[in-house]
Protein backbone atom coordinates (compact mmCIF):
# COMPACT_ATOMS: atom_id res chain seq x y z
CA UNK A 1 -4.20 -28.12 11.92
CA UNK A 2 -1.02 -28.90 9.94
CA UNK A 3 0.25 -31.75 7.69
CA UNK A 4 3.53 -32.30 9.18
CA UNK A 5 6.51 -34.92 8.04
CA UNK A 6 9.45 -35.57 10.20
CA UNK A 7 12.64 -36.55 9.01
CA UNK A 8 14.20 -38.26 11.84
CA UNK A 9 16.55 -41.82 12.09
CA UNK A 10 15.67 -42.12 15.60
CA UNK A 11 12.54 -44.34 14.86
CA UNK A 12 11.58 -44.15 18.75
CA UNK A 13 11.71 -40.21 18.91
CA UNK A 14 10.50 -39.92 15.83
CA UNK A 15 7.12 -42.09 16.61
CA UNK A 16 6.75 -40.25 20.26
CA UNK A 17 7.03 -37.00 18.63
CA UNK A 18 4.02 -38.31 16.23
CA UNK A 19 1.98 -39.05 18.99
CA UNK A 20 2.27 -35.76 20.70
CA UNK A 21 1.82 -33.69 17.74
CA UNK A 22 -0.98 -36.06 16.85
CA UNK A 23 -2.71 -35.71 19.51
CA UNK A 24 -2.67 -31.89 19.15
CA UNK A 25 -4.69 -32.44 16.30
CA UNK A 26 -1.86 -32.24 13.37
CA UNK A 27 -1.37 -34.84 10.53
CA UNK A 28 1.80 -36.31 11.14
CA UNK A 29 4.44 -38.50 9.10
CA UNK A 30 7.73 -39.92 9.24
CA UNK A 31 10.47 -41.17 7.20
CA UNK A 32 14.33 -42.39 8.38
CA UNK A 33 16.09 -40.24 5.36
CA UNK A 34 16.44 -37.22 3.95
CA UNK A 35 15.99 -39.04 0.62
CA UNK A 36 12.58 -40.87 1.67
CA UNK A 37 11.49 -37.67 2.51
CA UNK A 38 12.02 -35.69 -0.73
CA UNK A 39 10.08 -38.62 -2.54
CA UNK A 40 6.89 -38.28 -0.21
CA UNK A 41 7.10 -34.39 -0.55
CA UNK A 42 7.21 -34.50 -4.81
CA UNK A 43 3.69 -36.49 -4.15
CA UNK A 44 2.15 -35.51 -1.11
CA UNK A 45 1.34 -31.83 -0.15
CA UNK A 46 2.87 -30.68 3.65
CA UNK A 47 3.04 -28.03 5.39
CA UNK A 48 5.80 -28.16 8.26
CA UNK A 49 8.80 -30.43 7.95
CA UNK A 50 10.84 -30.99 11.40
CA UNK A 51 14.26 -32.51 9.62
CA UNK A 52 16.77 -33.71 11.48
CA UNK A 53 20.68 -32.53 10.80
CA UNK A 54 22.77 -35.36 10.98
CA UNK A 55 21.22 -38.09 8.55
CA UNK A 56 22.02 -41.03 6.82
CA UNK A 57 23.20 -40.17 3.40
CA UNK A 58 21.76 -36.91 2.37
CA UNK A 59 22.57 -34.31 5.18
CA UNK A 60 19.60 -31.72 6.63
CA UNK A 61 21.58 -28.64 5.17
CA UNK A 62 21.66 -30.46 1.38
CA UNK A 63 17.81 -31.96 1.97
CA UNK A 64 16.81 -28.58 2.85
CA UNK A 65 17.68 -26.78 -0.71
CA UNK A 66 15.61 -29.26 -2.54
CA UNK A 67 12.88 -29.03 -0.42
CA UNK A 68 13.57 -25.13 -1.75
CA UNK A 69 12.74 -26.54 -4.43
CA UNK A 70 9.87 -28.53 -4.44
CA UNK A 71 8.09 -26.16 -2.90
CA UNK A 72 9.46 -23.05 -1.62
CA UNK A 73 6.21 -22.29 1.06
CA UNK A 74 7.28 -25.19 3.09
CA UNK A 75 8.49 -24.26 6.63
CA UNK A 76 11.57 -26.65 7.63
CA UNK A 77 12.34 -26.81 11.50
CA UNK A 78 15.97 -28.12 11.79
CA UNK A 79 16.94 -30.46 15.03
CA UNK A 80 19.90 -31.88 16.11
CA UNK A 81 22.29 -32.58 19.12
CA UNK A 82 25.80 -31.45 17.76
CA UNK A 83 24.50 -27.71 16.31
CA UNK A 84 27.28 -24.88 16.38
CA UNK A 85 26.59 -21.87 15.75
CA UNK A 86 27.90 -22.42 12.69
CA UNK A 87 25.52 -25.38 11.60
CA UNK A 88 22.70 -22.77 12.75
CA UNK A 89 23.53 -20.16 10.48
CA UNK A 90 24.04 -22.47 7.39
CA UNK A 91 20.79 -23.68 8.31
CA UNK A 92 18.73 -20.33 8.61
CA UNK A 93 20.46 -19.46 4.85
CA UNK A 94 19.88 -22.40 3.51
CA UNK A 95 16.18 -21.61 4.55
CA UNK A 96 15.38 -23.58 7.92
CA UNK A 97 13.00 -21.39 9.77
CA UNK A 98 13.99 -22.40 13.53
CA UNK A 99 16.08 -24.74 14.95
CA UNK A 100 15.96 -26.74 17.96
CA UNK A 101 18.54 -28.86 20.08
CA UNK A 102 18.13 -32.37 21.01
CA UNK A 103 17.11 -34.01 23.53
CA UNK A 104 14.00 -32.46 22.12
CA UNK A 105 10.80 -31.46 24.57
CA UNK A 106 7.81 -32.29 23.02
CA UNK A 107 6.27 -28.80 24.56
CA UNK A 108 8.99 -27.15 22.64
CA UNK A 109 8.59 -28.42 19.59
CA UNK A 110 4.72 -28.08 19.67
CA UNK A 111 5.44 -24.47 20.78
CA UNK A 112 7.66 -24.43 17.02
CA UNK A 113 5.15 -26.19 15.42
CA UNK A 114 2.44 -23.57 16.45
CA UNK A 115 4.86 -20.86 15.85
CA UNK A 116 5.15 -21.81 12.38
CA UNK A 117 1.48 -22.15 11.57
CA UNK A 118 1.17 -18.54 12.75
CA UNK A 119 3.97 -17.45 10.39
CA UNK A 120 2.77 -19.35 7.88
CA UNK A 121 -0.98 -18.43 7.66
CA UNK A 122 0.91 -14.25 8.53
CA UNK A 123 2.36 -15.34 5.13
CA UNK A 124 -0.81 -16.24 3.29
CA UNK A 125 -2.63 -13.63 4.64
CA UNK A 126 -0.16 -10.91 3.47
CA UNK A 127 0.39 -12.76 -0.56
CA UNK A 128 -3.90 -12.59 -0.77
CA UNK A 129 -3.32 -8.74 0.16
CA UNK A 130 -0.09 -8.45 -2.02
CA UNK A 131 -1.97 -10.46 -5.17
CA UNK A 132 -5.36 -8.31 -4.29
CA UNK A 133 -3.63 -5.11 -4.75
CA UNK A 134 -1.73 -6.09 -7.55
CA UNK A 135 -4.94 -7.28 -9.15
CA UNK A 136 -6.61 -4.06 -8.40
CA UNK A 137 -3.78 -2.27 -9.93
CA UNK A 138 -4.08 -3.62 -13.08
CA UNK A 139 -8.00 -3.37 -13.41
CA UNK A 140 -7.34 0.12 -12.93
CA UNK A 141 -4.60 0.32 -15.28
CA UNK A 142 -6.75 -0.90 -18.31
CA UNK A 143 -8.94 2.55 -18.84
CA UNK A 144 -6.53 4.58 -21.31
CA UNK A 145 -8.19 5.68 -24.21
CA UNK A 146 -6.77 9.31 -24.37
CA UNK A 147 -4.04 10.53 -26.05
CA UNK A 148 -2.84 12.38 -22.48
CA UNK A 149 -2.88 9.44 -20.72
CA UNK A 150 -1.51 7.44 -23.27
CA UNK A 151 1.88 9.77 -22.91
CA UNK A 152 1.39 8.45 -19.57
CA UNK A 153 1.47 4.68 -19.92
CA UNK A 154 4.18 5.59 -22.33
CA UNK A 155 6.36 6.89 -19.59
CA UNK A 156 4.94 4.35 -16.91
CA UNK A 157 6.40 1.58 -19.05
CA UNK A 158 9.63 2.98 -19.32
CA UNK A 159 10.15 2.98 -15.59
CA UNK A 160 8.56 -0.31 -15.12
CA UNK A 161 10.94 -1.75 -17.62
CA UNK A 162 14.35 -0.78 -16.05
CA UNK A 163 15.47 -3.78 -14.26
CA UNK A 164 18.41 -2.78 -11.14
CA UNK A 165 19.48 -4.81 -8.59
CA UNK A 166 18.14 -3.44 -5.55
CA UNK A 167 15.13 -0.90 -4.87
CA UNK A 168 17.48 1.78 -4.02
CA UNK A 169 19.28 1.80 -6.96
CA UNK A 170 16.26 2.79 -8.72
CA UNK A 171 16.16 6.34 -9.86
CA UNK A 172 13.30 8.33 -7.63
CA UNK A 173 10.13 9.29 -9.50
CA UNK A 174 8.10 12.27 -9.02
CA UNK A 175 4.32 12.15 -9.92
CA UNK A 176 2.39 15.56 -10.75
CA UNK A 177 -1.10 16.18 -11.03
CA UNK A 178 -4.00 17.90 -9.34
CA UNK A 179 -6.15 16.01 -5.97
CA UNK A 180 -7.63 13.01 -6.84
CA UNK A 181 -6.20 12.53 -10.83
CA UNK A 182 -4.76 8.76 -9.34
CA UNK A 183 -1.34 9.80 -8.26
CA UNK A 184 -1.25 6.97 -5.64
CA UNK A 185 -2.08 4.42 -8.53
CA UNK A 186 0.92 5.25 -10.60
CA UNK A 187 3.14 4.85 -7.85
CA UNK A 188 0.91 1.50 -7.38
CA UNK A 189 1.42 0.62 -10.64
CA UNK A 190 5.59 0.95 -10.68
CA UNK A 191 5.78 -1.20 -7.04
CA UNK A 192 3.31 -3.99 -8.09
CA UNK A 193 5.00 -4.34 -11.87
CA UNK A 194 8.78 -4.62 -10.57
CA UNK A 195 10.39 -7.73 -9.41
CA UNK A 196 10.30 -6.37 -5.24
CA UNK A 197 6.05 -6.37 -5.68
CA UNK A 198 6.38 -9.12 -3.05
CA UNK A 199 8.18 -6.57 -0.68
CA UNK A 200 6.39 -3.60 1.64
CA UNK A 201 4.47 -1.34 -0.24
CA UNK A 202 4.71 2.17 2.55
CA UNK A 203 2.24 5.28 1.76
CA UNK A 204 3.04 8.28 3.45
CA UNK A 205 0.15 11.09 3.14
CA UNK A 206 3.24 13.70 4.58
CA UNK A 207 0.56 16.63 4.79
CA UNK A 208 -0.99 14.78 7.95
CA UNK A 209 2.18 13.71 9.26
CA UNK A 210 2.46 15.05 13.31
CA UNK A 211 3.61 18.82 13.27
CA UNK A 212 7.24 18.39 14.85
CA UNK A 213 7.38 14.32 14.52
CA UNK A 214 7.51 14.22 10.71
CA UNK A 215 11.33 13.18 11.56
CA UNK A 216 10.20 10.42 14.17
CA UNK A 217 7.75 9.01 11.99
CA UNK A 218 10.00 8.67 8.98
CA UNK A 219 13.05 8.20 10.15
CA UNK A 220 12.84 6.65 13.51
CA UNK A 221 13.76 7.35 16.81
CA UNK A 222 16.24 6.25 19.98
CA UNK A 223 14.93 6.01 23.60
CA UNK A 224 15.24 9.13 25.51
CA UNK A 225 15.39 11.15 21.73
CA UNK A 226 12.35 13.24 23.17
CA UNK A 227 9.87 13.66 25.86
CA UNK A 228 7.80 10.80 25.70
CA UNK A 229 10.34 8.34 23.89
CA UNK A 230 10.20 5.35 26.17
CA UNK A 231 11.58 2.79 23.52
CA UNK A 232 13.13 2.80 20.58
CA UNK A 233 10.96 2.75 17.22
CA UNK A 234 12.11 2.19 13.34
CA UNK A 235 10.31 4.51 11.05
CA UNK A 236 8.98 4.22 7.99
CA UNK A 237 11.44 4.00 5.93
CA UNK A 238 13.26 1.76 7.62
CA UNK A 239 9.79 -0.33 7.69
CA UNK A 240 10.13 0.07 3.28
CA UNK A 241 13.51 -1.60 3.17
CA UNK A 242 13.36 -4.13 0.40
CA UNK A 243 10.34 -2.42 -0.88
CA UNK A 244 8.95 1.35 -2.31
CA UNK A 245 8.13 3.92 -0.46
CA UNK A 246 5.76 6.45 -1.54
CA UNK A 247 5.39 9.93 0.31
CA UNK A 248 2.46 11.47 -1.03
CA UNK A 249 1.58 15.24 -0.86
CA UNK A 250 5.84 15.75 -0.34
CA UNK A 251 5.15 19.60 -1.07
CA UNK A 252 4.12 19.48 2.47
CA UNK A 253 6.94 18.23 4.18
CA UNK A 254 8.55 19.95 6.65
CA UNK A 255 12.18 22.02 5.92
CA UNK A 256 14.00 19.72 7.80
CA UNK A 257 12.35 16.79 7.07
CA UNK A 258 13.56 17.52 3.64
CA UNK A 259 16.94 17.41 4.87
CA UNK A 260 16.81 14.71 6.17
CA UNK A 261 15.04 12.77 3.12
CA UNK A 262 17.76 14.00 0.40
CA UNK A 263 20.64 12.38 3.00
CA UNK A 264 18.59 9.33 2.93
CA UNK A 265 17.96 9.45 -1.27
CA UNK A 266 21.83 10.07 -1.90
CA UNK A 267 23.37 7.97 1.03
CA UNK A 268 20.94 5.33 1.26
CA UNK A 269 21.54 5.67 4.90
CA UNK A 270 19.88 7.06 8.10
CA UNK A 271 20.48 8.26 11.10
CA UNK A 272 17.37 7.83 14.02
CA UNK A 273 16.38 10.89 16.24
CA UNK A 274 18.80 10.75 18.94
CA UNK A 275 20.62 7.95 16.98
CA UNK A 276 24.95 8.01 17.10
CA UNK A 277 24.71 5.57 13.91
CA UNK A 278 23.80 5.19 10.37
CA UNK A 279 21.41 2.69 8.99
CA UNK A 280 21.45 1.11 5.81
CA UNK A 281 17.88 1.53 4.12
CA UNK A 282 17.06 -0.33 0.69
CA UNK A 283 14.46 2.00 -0.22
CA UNK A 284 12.95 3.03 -3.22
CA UNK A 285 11.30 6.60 -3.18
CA UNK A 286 8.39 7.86 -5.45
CA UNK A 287 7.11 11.10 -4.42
CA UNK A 288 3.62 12.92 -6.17
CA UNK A 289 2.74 16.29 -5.46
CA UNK A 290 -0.25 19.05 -6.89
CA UNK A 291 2.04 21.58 -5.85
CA UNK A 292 4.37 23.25 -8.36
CA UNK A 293 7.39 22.37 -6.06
CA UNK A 294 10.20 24.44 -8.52
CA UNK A 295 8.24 28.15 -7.54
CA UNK A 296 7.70 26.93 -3.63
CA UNK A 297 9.37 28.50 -1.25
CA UNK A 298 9.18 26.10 1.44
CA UNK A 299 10.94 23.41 -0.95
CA UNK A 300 14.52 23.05 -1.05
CA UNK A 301 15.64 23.14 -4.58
CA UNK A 302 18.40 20.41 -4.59
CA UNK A 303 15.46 17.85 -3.17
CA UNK A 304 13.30 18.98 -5.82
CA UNK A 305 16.03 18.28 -8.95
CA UNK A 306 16.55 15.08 -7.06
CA UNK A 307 13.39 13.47 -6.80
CA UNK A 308 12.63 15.46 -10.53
CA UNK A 309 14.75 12.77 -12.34
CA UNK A 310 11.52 10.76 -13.38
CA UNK A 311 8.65 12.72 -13.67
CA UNK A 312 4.92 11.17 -14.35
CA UNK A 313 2.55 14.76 -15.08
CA UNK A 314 -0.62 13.26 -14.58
CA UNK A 315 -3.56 14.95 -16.41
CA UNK A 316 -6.92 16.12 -14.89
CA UNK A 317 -9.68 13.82 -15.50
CA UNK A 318 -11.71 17.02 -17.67
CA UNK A 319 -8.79 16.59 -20.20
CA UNK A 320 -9.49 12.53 -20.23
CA UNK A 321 -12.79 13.00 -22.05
CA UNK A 322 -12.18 9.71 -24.01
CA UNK A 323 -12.21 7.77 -20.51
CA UNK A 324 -14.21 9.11 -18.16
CA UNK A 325 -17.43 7.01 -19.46
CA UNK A 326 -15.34 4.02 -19.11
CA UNK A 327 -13.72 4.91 -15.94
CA UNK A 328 -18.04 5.56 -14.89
CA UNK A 329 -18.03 1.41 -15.90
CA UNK A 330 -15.56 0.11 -14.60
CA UNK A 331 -16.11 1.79 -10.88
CA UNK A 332 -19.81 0.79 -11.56
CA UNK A 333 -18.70 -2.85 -12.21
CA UNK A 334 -16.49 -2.99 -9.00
CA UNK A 335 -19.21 -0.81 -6.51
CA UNK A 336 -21.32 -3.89 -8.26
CA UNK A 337 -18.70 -7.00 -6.80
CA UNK A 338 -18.68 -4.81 -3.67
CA UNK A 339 -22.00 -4.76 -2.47
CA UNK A 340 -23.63 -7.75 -4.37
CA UNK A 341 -25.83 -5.55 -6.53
CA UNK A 342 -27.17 -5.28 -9.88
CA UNK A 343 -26.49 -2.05 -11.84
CA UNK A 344 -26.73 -0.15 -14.80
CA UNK A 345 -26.45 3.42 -16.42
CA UNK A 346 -29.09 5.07 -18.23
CA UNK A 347 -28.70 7.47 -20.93
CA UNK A 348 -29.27 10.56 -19.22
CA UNK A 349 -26.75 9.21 -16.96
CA UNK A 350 -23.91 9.03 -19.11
CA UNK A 351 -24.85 12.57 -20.89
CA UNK A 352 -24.58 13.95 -17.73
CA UNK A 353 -21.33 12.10 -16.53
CA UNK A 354 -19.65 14.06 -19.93
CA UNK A 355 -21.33 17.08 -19.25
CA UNK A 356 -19.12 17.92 -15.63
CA UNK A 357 -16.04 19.35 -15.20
CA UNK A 358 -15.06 16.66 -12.72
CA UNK A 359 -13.22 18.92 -10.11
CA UNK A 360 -12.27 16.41 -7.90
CA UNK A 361 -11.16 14.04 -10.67
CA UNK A 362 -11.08 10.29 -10.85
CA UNK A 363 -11.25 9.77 -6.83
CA UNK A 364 -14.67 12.61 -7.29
CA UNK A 365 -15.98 9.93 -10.34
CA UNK A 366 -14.91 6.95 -8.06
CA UNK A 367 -17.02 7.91 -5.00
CA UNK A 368 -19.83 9.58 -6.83
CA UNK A 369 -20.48 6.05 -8.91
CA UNK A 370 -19.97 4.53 -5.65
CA UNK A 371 -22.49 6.33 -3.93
CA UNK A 372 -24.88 5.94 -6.45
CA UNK A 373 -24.80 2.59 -7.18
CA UNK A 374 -25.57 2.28 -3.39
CA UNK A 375 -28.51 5.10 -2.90
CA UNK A 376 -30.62 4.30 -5.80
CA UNK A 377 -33.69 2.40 -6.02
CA UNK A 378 -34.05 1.00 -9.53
CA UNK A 379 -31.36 -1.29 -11.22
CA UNK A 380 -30.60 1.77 -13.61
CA UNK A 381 -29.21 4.99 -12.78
CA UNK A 382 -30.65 8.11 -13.72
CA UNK A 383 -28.90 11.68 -14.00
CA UNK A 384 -31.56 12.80 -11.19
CA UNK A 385 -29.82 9.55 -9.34
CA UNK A 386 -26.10 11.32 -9.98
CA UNK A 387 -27.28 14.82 -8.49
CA UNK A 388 -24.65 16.05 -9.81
CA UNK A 389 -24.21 20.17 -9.04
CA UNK A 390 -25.04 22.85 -11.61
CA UNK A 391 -22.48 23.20 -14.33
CA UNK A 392 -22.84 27.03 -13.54
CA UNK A 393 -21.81 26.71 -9.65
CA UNK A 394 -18.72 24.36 -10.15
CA UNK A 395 -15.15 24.59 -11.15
CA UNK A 396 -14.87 25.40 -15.13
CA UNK A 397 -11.29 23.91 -16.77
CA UNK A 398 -10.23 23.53 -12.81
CA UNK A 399 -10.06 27.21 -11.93
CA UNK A 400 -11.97 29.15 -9.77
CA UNK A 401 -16.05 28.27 -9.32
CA UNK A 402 -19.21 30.50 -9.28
CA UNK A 403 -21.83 31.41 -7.17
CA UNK A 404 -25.07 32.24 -8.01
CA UNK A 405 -26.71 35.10 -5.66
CA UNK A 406 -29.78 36.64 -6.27
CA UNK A 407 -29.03 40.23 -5.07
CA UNK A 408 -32.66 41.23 -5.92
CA UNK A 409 -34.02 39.14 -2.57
CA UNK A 410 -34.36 41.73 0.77
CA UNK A 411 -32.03 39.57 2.29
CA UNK A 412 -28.84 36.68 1.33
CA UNK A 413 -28.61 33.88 3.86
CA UNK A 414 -24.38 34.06 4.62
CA UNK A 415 -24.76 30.21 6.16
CA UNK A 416 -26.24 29.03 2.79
CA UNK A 417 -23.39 30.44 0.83
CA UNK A 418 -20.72 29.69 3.16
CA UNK A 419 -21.92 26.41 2.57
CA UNK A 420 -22.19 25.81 -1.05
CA UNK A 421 -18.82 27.32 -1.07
CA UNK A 422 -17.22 24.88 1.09
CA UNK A 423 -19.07 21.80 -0.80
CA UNK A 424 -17.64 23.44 -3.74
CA UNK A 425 -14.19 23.79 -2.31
CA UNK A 426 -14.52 19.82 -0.97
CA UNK A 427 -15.78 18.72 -4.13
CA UNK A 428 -12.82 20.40 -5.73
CA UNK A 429 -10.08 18.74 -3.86
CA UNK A 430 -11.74 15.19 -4.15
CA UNK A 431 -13.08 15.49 -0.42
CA UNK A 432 -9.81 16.00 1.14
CA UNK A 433 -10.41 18.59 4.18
CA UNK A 434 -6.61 19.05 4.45
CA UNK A 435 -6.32 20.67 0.57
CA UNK A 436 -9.69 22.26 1.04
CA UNK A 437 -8.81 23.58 4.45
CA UNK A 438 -5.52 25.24 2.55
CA UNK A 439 -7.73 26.73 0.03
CA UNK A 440 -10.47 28.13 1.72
CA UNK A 441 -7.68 29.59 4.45
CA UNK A 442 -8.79 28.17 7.65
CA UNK A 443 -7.88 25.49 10.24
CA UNK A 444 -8.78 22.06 9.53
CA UNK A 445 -10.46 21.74 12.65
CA UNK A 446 -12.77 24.73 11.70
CA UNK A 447 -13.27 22.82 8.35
CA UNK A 448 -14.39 19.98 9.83
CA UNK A 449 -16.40 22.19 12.30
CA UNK A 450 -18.68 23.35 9.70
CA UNK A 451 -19.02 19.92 7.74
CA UNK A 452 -20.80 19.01 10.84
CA UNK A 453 -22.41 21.62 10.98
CA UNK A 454 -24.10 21.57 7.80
CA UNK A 455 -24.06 18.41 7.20
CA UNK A 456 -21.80 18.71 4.55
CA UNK A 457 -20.75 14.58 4.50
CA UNK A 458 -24.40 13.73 3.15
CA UNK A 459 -23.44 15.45 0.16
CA UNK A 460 -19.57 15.11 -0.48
CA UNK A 461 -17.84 11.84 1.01
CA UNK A 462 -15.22 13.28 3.03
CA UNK A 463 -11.67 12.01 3.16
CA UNK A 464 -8.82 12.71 5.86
């Protein structure tokens, strides 16, 4: 399961210890000094090192840094039979991961020794997410061919390139732009490219954040704070700390939510619901909003210049002509990877990709690629293959659509037009029934009522 080395001058305890772990089905060496051990690590690759404190020559807390050093993944248990608390805590900073007392139990240690797999594989499995993401991130990043979102890398690299000590000491940013223009990938972009990319990466959608809990969920809570609060919880931002936190849709946060938030930006502290105390929180914030948050009422104004000290506008894919065909590629080349398939645009295709207004922006292109690159038969795509809607019935420069209705017919079907108007509207906001809820007026339940309804998700792919 594990190559492990022990570093151990009891030769006798260091053998039975071999045995047992051994016989648990781990690879197991041993040396009698820290400096034997160092040599066998620069040549031979292990996973778990169980080093002992009190050693001949070399002591565990000074083997332990250039372990550090040779390579910084391996997990060091310390052991030994004259630990204070201070020897523990010099231990832990120097980097030992547990620490046992001697006379050692062999069940204990296994226990350890299983414990640290666990972490260790946690660990693994979180850098492959960390170093996909980042990966993704800059595939993404590549497609800038127009002079608006060239003004936009412009400004992206200035942020990147600051260089502060701590997240929080980071400015907030504030990204603008209309549903689905790739808001969340600029605030991608700034976590992955700083030097905390290895730390939590927290989205926050706050317009489907619990009526009445937005506090709970972002700041925490104490036991007892409300009905219902059993145990104490840490909230999101507390979940951040090291890390970026990035509250999208923020023109939809609650009033005092929003108080709460600009304590939290200017203090870099907290307090939980039904908390007496304050909590440090190394957070930094980037916020992104389609909202014009200066003219709305239900947005204080001193939150608003505070998160406005960076500001990323991002600009609607219909004023990206010089990208979209490339954007059409590049989420044709990754659908592609996805589902182990082979395919390719035809002419028409890419006529009729420059021909539409592209309501629902990049995250509309994204899924509409997506979904053909799926649905059709042939290896090339066709325009018939895009189906994409009548230039005449969608949005025109992002404003209001049209509806054609012949008036001439004895009657007009109100179901048909109800529904063209709400795949219109969901088109519009990139498939989000939240935003096309707020537009058309109604509950989102009653939006989601007549999706079903009509079937509405065979022809939009619907999101939240």
């Amino acid at each position: 399961m594990a190559q492990l080395l022990i570093i151990e001058d009891e030769v006798l305890l260091a053998k039975s210890l071999c045995r047992s772990l051994g016989a648990r089905g781990h690879d197991c060496m041993t040396v009698t000094t820290a400096e034997d051990g160092l040599r066998l690590l620069e040549r031979t690759p292990v996973d778990i090192v169980l080093l002992d404190l009190q050693l001949p020559g070399m002591s565990g807390i000074e083997a332990i840094e250039h372990i550090r050093r040779i390579d910084p993944d391996i997990v060091v248990i310390m052991a030994t039979a004259y630990g204070t608390m201070a020897s523990v805590v010099e231990a832990m900073r120097a980097g030992a991961s547990d620490f046992l007392r001697k006379p050692l139990d062999t069940e204990e240690v296994a226990i350890a020794i299983d414990r640290a797999v666990a972490n260790a594989r946690l660990r693994q499995t979180v850098s492959y997410y960390h170093s996909r993401e980042a990966e993704k991130v800059d595939e993404d990043r590549l497609i800038c061919n127009s002079p608006r979102l060239k003004v936009v890398s412009n400004m992206l690299d200035k942020i990147i390139s600051m260089d502060l000590a701590t997240p929080s000491d980071y400015p907030p940013v504030l990204i603008l732009g209309e549903t689905g223009t790739g808001k969340d990938l600029m605030a991608r972009i700034i976590h992955y490219s700083s030097k905390f990319a290895r730390q939590p990466f927290i989205e926050v959608n706050c317009s489907t954040l619990p009526r009445g809990l937005e506090e709970a969920e972002l700041f925490g809570y104490e036991k007892g704070a409300f009905t219902g609060a059993n145990r104490s919880k840490r909230g999101l931002f507390e979940a951040a700390t090291g890390g970026t936190i990035f509250l999208n849709e923020i023109g939809e946060l609650m009033l005092e939510a929003q108080v709460k938030l600009l304590t939290v930006i200017e203090r870099k502290t907290l307090r939980r619901l039904g908390g007496l105390k304050d909590i440090a929180v190394d957070v930094r914030v980037i916020a992104a909003t389609n909202r014009d948050l200066k003219d709305r009422a239900q947005f204080r104004g001193d939150l608003y210049h505070r998160l406005n000290h960076l500001t990323i506008e991002v600009p609607p894919l219909r004023e990206r002509a010089e990208d979209i065909l490339s954007l059409a590629e590049l989420f044709l080349k990754q659908s592609c990877l996805k589902f182990n398939i082979e395919r390719s645009f035809g002419d028409d295709a890419g006529q009729a990709i420059l021909s539409y207004n592209w309501p629902g922006n990049v995250r509309e292109l994204r899924q509409l690629i997506e979904r053909s690159a799926i649905l059709t038969k042939d290896k090339i795509i066709t325009a018939d293959d895009l189906n994409l809607p009548s230039r005449k019935r969608e949005a025109m420069g992002g404003g209001d659509f049209t509806l054609a209705l012949d008036l001439s017919s004895d009657s007009i079907d109100l179901e048909a037009v109800e529904k063209e108007i709400i795949i219109a509207t969901l088109r519009h906001c990139g498939g989000n029934v939240s935003e096309a809820a707020r537009k058309l007026k109604i509950g989102r339940e009653a939006l989601r009522y007549r999706i079903t309804k009509y079937a509405i998700a065979k022809q939009v792919d619907i999101i939240g």
